[in-house]
C-alpha atoms as a PDB file:
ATOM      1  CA  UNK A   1      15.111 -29.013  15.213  1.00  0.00           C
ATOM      2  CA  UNK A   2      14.742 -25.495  16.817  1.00  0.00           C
ATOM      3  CA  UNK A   3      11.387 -24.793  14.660  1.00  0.00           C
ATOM      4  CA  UNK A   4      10.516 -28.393  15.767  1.00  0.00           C
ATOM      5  CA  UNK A   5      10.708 -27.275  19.310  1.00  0.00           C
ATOM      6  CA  UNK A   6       8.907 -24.293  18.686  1.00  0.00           C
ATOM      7  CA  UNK A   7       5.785 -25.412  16.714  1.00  0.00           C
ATOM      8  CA  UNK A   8       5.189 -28.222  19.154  1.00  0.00           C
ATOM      9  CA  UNK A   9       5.696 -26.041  21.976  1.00  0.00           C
ATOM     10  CA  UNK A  10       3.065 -23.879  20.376  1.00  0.00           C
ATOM     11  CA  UNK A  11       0.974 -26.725  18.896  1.00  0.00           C
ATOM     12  CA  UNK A  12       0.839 -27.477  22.901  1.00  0.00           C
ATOM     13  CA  UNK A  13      -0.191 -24.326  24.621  1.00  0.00           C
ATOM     14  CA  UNK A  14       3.139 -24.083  26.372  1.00  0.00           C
ATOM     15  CA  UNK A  15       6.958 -24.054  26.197  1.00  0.00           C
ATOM     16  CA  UNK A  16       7.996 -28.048  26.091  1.00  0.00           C
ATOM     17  CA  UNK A  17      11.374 -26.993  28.203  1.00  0.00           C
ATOM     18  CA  UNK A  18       9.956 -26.315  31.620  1.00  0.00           C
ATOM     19  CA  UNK A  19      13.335 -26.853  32.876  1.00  0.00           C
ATOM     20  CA  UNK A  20      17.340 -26.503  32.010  1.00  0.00           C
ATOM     21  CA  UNK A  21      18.178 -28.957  28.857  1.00  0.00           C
ATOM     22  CA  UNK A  22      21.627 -28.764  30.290  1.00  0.00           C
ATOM     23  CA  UNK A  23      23.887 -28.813  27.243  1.00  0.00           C
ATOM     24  CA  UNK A  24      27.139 -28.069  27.133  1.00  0.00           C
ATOM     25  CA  UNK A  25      26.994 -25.634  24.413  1.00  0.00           C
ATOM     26  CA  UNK A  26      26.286 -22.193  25.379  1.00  0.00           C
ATOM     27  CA  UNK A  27      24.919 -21.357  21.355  1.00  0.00           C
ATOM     28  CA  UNK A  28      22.458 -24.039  21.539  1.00  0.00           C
ATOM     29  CA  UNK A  29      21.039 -23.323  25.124  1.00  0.00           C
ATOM     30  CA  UNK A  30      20.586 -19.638  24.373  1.00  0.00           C
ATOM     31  CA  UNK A  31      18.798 -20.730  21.650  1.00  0.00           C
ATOM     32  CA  UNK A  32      16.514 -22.703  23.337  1.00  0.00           C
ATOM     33  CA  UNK A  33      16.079 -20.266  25.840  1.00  0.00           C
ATOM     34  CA  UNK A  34      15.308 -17.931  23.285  1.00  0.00           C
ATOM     35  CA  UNK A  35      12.698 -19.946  21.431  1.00  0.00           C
ATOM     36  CA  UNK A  36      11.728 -20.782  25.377  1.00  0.00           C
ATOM     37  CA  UNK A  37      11.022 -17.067  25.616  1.00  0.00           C
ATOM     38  CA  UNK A  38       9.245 -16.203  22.319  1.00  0.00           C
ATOM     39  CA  UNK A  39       6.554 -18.803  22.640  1.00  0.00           C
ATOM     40  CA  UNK A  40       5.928 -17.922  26.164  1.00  0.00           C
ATOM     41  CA  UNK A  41       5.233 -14.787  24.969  1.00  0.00           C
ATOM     42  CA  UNK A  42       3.108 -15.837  22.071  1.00  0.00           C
ATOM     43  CA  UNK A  43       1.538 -18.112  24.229  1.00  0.00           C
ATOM     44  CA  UNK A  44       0.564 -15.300  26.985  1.00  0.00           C
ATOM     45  CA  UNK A  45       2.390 -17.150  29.503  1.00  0.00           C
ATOM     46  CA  UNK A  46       5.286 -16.142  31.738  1.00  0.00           C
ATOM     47  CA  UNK A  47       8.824 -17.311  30.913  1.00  0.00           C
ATOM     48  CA  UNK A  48      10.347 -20.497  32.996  1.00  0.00           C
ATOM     49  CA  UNK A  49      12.922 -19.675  35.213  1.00  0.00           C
ATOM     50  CA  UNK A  50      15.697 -21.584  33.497  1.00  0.00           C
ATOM     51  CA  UNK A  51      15.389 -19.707  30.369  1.00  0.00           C
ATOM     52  CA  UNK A  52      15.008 -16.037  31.863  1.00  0.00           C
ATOM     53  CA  UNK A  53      18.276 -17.127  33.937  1.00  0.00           C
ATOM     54  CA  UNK A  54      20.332 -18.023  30.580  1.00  0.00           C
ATOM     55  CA  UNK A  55      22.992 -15.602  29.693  1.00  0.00           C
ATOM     56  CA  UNK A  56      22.791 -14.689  26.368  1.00  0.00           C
ATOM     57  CA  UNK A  57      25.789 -14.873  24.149  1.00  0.00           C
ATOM     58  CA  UNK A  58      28.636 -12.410  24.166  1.00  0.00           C
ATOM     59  CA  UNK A  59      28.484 -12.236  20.065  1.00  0.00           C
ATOM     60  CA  UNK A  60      26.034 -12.921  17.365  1.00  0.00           C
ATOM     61  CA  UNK A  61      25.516 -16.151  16.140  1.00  0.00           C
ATOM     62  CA  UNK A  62      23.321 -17.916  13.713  1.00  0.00           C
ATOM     63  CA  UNK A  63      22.615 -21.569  14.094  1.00  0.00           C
ATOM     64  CA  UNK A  64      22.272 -21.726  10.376  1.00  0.00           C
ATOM     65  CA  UNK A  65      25.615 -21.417  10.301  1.00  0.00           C
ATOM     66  CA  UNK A  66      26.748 -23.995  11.826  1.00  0.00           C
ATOM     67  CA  UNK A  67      25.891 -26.058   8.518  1.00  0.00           C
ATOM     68  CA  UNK A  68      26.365 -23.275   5.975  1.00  0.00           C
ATOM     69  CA  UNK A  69      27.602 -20.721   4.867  1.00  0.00           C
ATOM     70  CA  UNK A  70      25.459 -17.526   5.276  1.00  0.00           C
ATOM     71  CA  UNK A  71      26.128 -14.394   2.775  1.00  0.00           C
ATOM     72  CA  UNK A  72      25.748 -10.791   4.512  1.00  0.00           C
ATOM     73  CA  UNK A  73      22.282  -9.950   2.416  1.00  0.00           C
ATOM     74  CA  UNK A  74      20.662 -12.791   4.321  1.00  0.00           C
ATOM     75  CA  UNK A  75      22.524 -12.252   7.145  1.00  0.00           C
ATOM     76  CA  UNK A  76      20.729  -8.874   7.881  1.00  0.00           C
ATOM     77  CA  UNK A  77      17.858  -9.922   6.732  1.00  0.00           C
ATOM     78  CA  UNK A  78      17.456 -12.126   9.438  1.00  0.00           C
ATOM     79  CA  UNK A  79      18.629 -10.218  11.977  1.00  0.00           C
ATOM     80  CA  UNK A  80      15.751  -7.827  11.013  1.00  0.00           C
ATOM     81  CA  UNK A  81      13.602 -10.349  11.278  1.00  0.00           C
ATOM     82  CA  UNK A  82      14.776 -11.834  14.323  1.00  0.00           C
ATOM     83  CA  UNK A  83      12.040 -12.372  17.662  1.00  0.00           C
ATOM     84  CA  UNK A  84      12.944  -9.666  20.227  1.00  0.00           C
ATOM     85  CA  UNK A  85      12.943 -12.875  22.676  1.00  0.00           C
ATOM     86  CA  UNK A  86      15.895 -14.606  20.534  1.00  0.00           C
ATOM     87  CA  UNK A  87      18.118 -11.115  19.683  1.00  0.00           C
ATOM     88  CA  UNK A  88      17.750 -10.527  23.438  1.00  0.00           C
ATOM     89  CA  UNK A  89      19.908 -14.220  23.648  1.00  0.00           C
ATOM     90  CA  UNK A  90      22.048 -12.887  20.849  1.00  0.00           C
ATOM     91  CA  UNK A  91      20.493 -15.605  18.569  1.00  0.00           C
ATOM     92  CA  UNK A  92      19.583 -14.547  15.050  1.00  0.00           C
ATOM     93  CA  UNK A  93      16.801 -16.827  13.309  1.00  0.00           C
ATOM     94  CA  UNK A  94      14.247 -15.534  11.231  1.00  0.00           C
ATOM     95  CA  UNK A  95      10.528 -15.969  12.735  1.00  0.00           C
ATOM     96  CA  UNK A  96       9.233 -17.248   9.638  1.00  0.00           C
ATOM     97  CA  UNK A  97      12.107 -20.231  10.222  1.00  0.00           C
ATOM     98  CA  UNK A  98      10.387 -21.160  13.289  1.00  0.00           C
ATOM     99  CA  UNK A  99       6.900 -21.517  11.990  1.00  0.00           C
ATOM    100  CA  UNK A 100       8.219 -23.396   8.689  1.00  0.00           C
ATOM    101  CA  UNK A 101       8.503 -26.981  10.577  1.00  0.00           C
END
């Protein structure tokens, strides 16, 4: 659903999430603020508000994780290949995952 978020946002010439999506997760907003971020920037475009006001996260995480398990040779891989935008949230997804949707 992330890369969803980002190709449409791209596929529309701006970030879909103007404003807070007001979860209750902290992972999963500072990943959307994150993917907020990076197509702003691919996009030219400034950064809303909400997303340059997100804190990012006080460890690493991988939303991949969340439904399985990730050995540490793809673990570093992706954080090597992580956006600057989304290791700035502490959120590691490859780029290539977000242009896969």
């Amino acid at each position: 659903m992330l890369a969803d978020y980002a190709t449409a946002s791209l596929a529309a010439g701006r970030p879909l999430l103007q404003g807070s999506p007001r979860l209750k997760d902290r992972h999963w907003t500072a990943a959307l603020a994150g993917i907020t971020a990076y197509t702003a920037h691919r996009l030219g475009q400034p950064t809303p508000p909400w997303a340059r006001r997100t804190k990012p996260l006080d460890e690493a995480w991988m939303p991949a994780e969340s439904y399985r398990s990730v050995r540490a040779p793809m673990r570093e891989l992706t954080r090597s290949e992580t956006p600057p935008e989304l290791a700035a949230m502490n959120v590691l997804i490859r780029e290539r995952s977000l242009a896969t949707a």
